[in-house]
N, C-alpha and C. Protein backbone atom coordinates (compact mmCIF):
# COMPACT_ATOMS: atom_id res chain seq x y z
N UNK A 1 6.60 -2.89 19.79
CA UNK A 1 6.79 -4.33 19.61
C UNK A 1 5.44 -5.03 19.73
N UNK A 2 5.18 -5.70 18.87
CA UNK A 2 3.79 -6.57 18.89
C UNK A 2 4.03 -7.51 19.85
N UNK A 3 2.41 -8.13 20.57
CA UNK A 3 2.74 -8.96 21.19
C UNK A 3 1.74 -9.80 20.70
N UNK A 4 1.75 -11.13 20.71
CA UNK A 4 0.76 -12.26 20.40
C UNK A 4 -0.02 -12.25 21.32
N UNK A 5 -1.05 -12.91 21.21
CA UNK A 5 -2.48 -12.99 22.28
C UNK A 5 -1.88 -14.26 22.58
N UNK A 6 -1.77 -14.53 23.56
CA UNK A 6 -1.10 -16.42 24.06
C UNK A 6 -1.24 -16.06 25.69
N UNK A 7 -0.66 -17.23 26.26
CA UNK A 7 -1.10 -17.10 28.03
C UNK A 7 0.28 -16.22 28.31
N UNK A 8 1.21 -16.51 27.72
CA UNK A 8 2.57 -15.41 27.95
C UNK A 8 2.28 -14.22 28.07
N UNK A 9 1.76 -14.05 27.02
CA UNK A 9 0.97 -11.92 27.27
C UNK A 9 0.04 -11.70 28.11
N UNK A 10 -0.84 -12.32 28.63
CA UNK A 10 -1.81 -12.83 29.45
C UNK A 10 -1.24 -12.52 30.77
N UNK A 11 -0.29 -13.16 31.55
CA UNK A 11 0.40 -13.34 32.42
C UNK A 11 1.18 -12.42 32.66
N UNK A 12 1.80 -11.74 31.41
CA UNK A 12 2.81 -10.57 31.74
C UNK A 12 2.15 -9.74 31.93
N UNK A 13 1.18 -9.11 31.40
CA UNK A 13 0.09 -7.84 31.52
C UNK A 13 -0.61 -8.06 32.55
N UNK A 14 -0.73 -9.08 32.91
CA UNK A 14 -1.36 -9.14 34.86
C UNK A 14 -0.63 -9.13 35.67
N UNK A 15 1.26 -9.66 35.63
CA UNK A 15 1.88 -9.00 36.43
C UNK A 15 2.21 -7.23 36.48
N UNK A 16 2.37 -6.90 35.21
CA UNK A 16 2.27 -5.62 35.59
C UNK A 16 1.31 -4.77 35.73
N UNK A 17 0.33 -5.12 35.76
CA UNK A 17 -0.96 -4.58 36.53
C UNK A 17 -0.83 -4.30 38.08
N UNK A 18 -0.63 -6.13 38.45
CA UNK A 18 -0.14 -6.18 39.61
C UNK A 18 0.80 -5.33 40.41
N UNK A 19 1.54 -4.97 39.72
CA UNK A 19 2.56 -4.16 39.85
C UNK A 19 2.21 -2.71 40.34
N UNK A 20 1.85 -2.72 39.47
CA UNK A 20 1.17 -0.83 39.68
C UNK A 20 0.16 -0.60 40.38
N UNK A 21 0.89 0.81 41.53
CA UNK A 21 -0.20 1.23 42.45
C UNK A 21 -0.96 2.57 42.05
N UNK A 22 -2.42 2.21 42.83
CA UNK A 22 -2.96 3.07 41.96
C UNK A 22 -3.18 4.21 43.02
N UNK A 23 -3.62 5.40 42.52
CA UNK A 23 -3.78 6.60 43.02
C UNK A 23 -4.56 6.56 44.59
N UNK A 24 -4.55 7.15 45.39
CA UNK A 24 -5.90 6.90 46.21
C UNK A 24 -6.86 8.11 45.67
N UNK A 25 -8.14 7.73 46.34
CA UNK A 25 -9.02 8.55 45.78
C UNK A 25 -8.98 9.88 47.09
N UNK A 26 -9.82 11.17 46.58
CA UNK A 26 -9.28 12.54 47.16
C UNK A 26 -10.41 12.87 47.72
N UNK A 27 -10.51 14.33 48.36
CA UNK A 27 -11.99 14.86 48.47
C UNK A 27 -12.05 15.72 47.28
N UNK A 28 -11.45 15.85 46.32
CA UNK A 28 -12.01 16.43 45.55
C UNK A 28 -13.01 15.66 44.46
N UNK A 29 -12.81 14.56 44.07
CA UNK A 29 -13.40 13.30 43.67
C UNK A 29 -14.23 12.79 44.28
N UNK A 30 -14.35 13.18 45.53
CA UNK A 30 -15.59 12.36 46.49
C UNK A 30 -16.86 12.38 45.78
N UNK A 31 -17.14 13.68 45.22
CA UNK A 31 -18.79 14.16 44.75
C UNK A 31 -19.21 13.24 43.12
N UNK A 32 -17.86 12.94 42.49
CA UNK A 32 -18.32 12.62 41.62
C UNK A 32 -19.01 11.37 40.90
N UNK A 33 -20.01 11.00 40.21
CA UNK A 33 -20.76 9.83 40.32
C UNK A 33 -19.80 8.92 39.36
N UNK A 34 -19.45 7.21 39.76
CA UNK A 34 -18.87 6.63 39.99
C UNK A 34 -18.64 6.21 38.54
N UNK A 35 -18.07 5.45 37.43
CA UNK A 35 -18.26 4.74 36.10
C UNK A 35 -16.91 3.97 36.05
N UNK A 36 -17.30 3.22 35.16
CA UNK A 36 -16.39 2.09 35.00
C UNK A 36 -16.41 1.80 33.49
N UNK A 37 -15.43 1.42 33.16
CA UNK A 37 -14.77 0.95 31.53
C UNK A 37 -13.48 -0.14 31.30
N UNK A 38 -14.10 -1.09 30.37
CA UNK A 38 -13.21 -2.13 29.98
C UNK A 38 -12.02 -1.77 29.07
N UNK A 39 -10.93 -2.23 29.73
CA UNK A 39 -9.85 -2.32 28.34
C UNK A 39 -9.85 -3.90 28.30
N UNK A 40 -10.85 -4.14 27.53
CA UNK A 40 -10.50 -5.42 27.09
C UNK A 40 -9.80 -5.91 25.70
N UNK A 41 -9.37 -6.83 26.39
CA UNK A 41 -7.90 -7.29 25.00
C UNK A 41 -7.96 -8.43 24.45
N UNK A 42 -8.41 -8.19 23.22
CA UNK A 42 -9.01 -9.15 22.36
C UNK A 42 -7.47 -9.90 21.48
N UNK A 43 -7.67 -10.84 20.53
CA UNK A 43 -7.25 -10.76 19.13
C UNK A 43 -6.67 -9.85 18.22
N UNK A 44 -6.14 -9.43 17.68
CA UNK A 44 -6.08 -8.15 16.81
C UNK A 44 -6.87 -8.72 15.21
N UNK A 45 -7.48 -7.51 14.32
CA UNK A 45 -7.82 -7.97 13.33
C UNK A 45 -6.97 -8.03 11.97
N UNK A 46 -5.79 -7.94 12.33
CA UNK A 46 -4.72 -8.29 11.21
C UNK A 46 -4.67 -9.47 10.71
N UNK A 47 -3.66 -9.62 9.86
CA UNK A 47 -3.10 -11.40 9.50
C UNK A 47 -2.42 -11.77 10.73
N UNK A 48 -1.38 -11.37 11.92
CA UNK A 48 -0.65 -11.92 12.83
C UNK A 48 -1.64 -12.17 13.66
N UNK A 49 -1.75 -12.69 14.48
CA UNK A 49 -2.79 -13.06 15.90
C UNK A 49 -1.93 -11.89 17.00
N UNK A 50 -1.70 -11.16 17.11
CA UNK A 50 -1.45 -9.84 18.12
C UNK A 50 -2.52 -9.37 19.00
N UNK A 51 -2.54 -9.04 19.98
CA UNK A 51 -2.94 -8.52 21.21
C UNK A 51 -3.50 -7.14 20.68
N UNK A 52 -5.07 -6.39 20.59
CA UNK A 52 -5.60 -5.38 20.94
C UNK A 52 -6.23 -5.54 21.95
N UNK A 53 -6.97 -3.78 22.42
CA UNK A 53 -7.87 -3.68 22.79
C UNK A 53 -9.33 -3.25 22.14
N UNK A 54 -10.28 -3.37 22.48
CA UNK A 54 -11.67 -3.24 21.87
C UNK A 54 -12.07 -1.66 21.87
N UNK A 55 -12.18 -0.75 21.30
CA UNK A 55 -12.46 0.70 21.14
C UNK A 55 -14.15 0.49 20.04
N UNK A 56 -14.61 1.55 20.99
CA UNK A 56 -16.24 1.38 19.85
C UNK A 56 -16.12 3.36 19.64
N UNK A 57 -17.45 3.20 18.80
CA UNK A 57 -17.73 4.14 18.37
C UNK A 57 -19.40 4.73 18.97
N UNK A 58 -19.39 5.30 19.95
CA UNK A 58 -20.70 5.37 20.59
C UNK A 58 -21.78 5.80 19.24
N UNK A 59 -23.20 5.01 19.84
CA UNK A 59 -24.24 5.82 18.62
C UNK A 59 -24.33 7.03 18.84
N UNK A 60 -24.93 6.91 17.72
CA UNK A 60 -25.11 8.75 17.16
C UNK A 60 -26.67 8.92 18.42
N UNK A 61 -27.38 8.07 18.09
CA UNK A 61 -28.81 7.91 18.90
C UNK A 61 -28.49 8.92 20.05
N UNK A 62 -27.42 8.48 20.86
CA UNK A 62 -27.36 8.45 22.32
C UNK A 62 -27.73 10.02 22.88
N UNK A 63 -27.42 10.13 23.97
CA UNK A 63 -28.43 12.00 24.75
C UNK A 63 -27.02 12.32 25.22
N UNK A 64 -25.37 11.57 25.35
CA UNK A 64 -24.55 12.63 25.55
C UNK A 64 -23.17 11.63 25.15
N UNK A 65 -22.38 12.63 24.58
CA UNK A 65 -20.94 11.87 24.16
C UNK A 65 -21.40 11.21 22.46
N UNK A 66 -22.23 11.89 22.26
CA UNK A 66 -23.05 10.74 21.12
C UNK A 66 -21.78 10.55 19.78
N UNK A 67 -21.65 9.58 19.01
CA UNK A 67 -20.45 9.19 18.23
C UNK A 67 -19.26 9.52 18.61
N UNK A 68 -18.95 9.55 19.90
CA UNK A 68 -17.61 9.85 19.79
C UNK A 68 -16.72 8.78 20.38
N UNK A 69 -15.58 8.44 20.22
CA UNK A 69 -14.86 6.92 20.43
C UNK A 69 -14.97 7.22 22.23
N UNK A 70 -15.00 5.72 22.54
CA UNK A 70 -14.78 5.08 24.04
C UNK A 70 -14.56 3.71 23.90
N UNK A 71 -13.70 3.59 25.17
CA UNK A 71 -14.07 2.24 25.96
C UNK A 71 -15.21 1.90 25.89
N UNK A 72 -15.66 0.21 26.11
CA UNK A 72 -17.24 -0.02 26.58
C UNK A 72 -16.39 0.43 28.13
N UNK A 73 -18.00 0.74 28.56
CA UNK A 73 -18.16 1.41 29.46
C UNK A 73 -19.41 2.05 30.17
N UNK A 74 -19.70 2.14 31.44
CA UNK A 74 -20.77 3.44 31.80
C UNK A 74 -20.48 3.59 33.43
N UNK A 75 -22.02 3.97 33.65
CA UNK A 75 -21.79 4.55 35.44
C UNK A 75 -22.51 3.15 35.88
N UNK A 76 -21.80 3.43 37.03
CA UNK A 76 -21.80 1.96 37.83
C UNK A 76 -23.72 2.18 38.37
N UNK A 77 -24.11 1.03 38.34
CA UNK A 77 -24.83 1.17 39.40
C UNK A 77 -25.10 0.65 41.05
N UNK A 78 -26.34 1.41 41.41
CA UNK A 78 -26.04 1.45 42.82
C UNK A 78 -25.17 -0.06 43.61
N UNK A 79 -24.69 -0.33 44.23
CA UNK A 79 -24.35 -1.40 45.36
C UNK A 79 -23.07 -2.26 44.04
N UNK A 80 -22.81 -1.54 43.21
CA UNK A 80 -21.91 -2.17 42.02
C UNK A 80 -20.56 -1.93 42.05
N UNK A 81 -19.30 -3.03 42.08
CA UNK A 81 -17.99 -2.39 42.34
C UNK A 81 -17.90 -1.64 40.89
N UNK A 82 -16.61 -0.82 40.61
CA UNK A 82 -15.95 -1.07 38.88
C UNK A 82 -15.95 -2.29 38.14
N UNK A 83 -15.62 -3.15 38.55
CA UNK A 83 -15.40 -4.04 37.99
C UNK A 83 -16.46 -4.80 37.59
N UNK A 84 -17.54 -5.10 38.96
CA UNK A 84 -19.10 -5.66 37.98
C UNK A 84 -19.67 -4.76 37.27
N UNK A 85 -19.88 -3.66 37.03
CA UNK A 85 -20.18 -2.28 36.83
C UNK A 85 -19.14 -2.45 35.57
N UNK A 86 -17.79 -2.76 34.81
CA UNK A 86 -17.08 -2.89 33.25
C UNK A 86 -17.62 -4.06 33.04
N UNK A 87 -17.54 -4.88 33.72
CA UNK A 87 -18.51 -6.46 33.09
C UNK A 87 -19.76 -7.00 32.36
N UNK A 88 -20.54 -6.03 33.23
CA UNK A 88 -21.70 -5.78 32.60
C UNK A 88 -21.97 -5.14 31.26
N UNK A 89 -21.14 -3.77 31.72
CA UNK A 89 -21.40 -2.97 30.58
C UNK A 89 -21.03 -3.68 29.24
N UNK A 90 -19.10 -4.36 29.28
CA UNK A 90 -19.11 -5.21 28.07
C UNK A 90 -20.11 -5.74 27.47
N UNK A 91 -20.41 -7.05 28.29
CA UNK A 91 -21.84 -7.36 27.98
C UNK A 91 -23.69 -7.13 27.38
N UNK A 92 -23.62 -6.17 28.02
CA UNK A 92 -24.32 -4.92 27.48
C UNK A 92 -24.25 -4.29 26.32
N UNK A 93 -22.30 -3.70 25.88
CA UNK A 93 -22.57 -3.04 24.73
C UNK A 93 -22.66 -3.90 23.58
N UNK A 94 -21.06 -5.26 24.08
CA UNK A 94 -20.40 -6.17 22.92
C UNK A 94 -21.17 -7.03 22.80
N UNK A 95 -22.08 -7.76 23.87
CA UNK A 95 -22.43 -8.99 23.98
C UNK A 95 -21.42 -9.89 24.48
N UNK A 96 -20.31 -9.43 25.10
CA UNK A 96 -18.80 -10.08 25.44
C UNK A 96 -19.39 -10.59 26.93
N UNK A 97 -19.71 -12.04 27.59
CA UNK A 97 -19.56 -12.09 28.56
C UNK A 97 -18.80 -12.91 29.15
N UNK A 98 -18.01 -12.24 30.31
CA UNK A 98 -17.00 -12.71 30.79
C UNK A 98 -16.78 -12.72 32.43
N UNK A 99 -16.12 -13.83 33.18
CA UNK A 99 -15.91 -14.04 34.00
C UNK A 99 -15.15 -13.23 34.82
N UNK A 100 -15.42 -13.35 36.27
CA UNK A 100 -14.53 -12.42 37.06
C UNK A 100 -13.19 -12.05 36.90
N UNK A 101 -12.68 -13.73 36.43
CA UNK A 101 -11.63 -14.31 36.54
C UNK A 101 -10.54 -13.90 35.01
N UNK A 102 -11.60 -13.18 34.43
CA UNK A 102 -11.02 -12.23 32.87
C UNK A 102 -10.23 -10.57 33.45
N UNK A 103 -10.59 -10.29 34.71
CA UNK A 103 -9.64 -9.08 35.04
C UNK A 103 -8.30 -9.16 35.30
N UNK A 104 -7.81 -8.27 34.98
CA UNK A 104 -6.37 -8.37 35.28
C UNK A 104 -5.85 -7.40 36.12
N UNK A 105 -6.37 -6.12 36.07
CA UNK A 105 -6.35 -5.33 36.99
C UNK A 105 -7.38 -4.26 36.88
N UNK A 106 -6.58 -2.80 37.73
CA UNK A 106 -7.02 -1.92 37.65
C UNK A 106 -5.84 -0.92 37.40
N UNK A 107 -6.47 0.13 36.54
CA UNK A 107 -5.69 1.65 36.56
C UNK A 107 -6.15 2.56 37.59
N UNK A 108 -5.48 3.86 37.46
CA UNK A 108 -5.85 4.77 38.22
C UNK A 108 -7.11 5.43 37.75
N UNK A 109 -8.65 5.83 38.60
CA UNK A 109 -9.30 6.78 38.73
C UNK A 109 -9.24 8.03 37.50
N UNK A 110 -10.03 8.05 36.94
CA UNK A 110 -9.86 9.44 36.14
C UNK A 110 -10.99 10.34 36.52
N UNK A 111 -10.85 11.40 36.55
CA UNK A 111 -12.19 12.41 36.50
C UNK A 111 -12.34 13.16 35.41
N UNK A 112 -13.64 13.32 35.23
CA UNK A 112 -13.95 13.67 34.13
C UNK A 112 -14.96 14.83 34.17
N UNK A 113 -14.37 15.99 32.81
CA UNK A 113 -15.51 17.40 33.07
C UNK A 113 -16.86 17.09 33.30
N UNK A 114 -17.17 15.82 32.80
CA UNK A 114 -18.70 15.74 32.89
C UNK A 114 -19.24 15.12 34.04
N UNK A 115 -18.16 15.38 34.95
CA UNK A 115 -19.24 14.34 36.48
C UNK A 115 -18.72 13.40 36.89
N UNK A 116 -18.03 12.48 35.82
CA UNK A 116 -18.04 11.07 36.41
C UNK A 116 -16.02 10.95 37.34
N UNK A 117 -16.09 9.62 37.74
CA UNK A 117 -14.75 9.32 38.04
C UNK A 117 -14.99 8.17 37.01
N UNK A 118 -14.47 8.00 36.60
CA UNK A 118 -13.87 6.48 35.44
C UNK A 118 -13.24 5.56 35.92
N UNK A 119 -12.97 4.44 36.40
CA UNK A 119 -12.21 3.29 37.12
C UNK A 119 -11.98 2.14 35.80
N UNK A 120 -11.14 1.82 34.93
CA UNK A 120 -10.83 1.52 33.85
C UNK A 120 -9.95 -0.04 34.37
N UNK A 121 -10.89 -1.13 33.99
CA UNK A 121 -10.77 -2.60 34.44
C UNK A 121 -10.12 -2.93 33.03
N UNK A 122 -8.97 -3.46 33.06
CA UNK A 122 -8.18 -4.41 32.06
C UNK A 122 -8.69 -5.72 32.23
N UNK A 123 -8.82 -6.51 31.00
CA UNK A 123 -9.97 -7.55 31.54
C UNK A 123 -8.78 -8.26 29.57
N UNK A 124 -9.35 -9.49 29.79
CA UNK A 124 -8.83 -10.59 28.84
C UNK A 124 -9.84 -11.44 28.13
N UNK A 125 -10.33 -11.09 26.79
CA UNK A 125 -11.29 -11.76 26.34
C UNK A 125 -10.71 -13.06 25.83
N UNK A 126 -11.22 -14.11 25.50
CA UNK A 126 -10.80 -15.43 24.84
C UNK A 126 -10.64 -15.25 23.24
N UNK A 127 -10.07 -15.94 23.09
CA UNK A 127 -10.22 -15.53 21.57
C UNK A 127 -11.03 -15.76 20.64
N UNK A 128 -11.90 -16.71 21.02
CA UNK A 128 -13.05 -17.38 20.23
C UNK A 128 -14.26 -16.57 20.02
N UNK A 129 -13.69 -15.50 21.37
CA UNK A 129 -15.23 -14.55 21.43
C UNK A 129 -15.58 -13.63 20.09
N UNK A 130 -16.72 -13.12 20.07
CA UNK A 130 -16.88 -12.29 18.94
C UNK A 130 -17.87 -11.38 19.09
N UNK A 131 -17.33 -9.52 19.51
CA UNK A 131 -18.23 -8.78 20.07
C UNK A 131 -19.30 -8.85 18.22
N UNK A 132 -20.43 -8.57 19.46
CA UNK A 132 -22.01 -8.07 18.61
C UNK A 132 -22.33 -6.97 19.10
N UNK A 133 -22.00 -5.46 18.59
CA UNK A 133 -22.01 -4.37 19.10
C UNK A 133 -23.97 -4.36 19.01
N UNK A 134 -24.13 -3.57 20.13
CA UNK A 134 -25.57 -3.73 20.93
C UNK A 134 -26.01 -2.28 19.84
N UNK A 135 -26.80 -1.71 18.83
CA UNK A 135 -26.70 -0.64 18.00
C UNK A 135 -27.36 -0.05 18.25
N UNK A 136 -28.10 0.25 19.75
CA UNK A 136 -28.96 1.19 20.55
C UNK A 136 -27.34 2.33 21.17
N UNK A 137 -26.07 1.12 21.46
CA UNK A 137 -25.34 2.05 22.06
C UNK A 137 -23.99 2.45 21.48
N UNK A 138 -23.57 1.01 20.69
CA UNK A 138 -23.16 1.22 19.98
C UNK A 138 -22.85 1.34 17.92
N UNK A 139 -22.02 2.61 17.50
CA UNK A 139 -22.02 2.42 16.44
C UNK A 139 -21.06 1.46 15.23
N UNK A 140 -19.91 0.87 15.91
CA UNK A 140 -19.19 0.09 15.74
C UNK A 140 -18.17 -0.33 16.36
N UNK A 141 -17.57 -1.75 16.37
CA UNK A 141 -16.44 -1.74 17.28
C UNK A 141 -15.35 -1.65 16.52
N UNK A 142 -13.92 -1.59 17.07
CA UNK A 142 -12.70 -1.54 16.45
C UNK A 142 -11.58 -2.14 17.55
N UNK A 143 -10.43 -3.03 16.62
CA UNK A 143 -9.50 -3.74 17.76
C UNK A 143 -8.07 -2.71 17.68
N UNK A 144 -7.82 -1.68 18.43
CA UNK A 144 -6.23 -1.06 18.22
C UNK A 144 -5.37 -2.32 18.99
N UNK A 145 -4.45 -2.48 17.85
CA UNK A 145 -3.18 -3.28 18.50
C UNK A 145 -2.09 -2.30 19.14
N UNK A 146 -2.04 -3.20 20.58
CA UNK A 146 -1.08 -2.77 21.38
C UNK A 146 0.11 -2.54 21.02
N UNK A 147 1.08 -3.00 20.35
CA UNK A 147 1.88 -2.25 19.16
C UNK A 147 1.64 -0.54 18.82
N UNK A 148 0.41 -0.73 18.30
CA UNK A 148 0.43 0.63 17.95
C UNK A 148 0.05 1.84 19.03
N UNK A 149 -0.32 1.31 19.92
CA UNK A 149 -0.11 2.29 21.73
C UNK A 149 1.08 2.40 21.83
N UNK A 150 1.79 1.23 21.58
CA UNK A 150 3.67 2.04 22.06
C UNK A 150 4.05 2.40 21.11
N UNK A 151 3.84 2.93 19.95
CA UNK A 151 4.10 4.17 19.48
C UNK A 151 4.76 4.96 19.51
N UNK A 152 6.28 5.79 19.39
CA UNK A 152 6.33 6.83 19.60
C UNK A 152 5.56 8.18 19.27
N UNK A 153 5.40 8.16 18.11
CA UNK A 153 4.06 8.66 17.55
C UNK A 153 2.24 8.92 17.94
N UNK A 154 2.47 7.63 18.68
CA UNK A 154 0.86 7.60 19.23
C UNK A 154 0.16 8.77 19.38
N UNK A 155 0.51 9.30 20.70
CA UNK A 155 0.20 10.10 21.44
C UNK A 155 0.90 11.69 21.75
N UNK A 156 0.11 12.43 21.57
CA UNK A 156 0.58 14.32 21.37
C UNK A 156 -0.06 15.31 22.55
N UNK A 157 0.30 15.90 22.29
CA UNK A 157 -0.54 16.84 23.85
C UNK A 157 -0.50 18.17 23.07
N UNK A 158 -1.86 18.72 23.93
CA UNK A 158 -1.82 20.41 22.65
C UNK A 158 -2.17 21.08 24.03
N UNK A 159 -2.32 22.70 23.87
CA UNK A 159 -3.12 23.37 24.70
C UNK A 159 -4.31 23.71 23.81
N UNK A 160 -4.83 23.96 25.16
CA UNK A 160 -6.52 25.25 24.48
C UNK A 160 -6.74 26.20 25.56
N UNK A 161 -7.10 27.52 24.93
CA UNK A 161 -7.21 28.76 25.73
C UNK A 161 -8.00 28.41 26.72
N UNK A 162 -9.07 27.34 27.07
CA UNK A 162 -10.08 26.87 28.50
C UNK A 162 -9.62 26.26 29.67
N UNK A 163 -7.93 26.27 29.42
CA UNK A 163 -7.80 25.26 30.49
C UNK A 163 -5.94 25.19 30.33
N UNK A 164 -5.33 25.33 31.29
CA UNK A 164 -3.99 25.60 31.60
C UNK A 164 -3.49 24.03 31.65
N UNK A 165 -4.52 22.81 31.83
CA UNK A 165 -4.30 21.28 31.79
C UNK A 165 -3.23 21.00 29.76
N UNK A 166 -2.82 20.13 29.97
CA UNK A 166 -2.24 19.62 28.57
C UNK A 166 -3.51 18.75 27.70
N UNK A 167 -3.64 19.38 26.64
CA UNK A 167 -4.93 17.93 26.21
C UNK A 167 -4.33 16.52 25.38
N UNK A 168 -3.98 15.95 25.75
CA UNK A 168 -3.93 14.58 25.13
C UNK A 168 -4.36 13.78 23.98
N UNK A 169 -4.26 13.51 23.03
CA UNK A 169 -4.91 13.25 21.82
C UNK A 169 -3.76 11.76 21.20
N UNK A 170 -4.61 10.85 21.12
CA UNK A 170 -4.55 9.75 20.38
C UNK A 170 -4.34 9.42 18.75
N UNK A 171 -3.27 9.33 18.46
CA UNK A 171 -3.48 8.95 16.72
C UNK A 171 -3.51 8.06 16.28
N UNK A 172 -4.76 7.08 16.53
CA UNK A 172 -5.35 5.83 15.93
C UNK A 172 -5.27 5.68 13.96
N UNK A 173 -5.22 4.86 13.67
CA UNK A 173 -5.83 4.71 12.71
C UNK A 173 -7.17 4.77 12.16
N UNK A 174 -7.88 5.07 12.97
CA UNK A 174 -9.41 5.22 12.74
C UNK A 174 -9.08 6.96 12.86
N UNK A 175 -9.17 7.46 13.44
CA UNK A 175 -9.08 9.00 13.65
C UNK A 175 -8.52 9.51 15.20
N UNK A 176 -8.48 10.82 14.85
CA UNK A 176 -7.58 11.26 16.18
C UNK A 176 -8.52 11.15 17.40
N UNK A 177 -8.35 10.33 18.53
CA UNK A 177 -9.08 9.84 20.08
C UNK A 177 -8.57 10.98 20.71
N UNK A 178 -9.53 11.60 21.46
CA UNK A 178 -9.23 12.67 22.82
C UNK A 178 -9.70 12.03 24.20
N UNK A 179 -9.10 12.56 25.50
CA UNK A 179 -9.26 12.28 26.41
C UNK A 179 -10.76 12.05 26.64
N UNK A 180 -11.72 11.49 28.15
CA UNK A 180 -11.15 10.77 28.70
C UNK A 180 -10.47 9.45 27.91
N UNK A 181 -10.94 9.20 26.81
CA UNK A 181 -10.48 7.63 26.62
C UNK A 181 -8.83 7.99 26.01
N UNK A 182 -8.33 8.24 25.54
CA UNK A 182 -6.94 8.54 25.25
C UNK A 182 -5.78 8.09 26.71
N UNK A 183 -6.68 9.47 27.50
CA UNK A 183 -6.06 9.61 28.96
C UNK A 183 -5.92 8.18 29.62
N UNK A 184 -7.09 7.09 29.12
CA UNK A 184 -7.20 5.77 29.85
C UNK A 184 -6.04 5.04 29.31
N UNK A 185 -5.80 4.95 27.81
CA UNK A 185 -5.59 4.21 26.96
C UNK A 185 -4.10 4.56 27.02
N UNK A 186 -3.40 5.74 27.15
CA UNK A 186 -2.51 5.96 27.43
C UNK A 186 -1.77 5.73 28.82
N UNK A 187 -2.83 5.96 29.79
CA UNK A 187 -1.71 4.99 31.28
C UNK A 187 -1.93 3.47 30.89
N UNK A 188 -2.67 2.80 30.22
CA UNK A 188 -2.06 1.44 29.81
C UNK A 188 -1.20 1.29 29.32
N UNK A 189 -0.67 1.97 28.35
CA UNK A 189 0.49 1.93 27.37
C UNK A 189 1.71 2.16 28.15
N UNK A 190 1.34 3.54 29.20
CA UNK A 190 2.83 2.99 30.13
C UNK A 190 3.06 1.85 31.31
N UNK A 191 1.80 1.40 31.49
CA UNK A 191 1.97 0.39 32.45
C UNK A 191 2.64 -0.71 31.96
N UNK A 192 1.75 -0.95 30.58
CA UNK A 192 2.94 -1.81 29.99
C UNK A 192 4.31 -1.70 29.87
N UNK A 193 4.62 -0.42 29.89
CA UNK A 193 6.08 -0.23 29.99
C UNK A 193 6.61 -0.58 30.98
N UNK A 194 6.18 -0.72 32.47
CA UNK A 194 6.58 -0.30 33.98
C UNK A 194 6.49 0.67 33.98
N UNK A 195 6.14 1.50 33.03
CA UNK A 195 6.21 2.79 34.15
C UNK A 195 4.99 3.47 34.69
N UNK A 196 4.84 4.27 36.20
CA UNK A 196 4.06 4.59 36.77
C UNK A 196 3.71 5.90 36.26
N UNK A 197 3.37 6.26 35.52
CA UNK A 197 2.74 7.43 34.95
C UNK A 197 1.31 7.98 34.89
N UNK A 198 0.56 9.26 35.73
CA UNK A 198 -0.54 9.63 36.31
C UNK A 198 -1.23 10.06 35.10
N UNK A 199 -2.43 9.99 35.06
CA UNK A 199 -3.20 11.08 33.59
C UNK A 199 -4.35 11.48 34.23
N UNK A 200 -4.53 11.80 35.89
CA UNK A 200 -5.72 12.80 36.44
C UNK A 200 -5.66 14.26 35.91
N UNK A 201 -4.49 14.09 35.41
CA UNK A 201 -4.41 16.04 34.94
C UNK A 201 -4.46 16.76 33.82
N UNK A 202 -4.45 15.33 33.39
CA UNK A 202 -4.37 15.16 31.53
C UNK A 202 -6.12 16.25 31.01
N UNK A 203 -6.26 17.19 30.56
CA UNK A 203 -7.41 17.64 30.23
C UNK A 203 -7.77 17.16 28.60
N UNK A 204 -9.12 17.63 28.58
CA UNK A 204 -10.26 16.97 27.62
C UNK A 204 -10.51 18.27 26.82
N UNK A 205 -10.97 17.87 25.62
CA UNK A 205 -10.99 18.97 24.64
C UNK A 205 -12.75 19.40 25.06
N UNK A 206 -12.58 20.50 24.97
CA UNK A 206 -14.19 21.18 25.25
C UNK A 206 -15.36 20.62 24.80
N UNK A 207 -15.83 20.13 23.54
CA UNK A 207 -16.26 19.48 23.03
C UNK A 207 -17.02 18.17 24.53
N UNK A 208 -16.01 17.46 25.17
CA UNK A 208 -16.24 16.25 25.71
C UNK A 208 -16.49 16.56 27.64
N UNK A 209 -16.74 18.20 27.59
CA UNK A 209 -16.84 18.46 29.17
C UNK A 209 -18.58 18.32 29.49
N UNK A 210 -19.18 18.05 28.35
CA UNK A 210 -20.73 17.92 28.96
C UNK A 210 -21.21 16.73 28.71
């Protein structure tokens, strides 16, 4: 079901944010260095005015993950919560800057083969805004409408002989998304539902463990 970008969707997607508790963090996660990523929810670029979120296409330039889809996003730095730490980065990649007062919540913690924990801030852009992808980091942006996250279709899970985990895979219209960002993009999709559904276990295709 589509939803319009208006203060109604606004409001409902921050109560159920609100809603949902999130994981605590473990000792097995203790070691890993900290990052943060926006689901921010723009406009959609259709004819209806519908509710996405912002998905880029990292540069090719970059020294790791290079072209492959994400959240904006990175690793926090020092004395930085998640949340100033997704703010920035928006800013940074989109040129999107936005107020504290644009979060709506938080998801659960993800870990990731390559080191990091991920802390994934739902955040509410205005509509007037208009990302300017930064082209040191990124290679383009793209708006998926929330519609097409609830999906039955969306989302598939495969194995691979490296790992006894399920891998998760996204079927965007741009091309097929693998975890971590899938894994993110997909506990939004059930939060929106109500439902409390975990994706720490959700594994990543080999390709995205370095």
């Amino acid at each position: 079901m589509a939803l319009p970008f208006d203060d109604a969707t606004r409001r409902n997607i921050a109560e159920r944010c609100a809603a949902f508790v999130r994981l605590p963090g473990n000792d097995a996660t203790s070691a890993l260095k900290h990052a943060a990523v926006a689901i921010a929810l723009a406009p959609s670029d259709r004819g209806e005015v519908e509710t996405a979120l912002l998905l880029t296409r990292r540069a090719a330039s970059l020294r790791t993950h290079r072209a492959q889809w994400a959240l904006p996003g990175g690793r926090c730095d020092a004395g930085e919560t998640p949340v100033q730490a997704a703010l920035r980065e928006l800013h940074e990649e989109l040129g999107l800057a936005l107020a504290p007062d644009a979060v709506l919540g938080l998801l659960d913690d993800y870990p990731t083969r390559s080191g990091y924990l991920i802390t994934p801030v739902v955040m509410w852009v205005g509509g007037d805004a208009v990302p300017v992808p930064n082209p040191a980091e990124v290679a383009s942006v793209h708006r998926i409408d929330l519609a097409a996250i609830a999906a039955d279709e969306a989302f598939d899970f495969t194995n691979i002989p490296e790992s006894t985990g399920r891998v998760i895979r996204f079927h965007a219209r741009e091309g097929l998304i693998h975890a971590p960002t899938a894994a993110l993009i997909y506990q939004f999709r059930e939060v929106l539902a109500a439902r409390d559904t975990r994706v720490d276990l959700l594994e990543q295709p080999v390709f995205a463990w370095k």
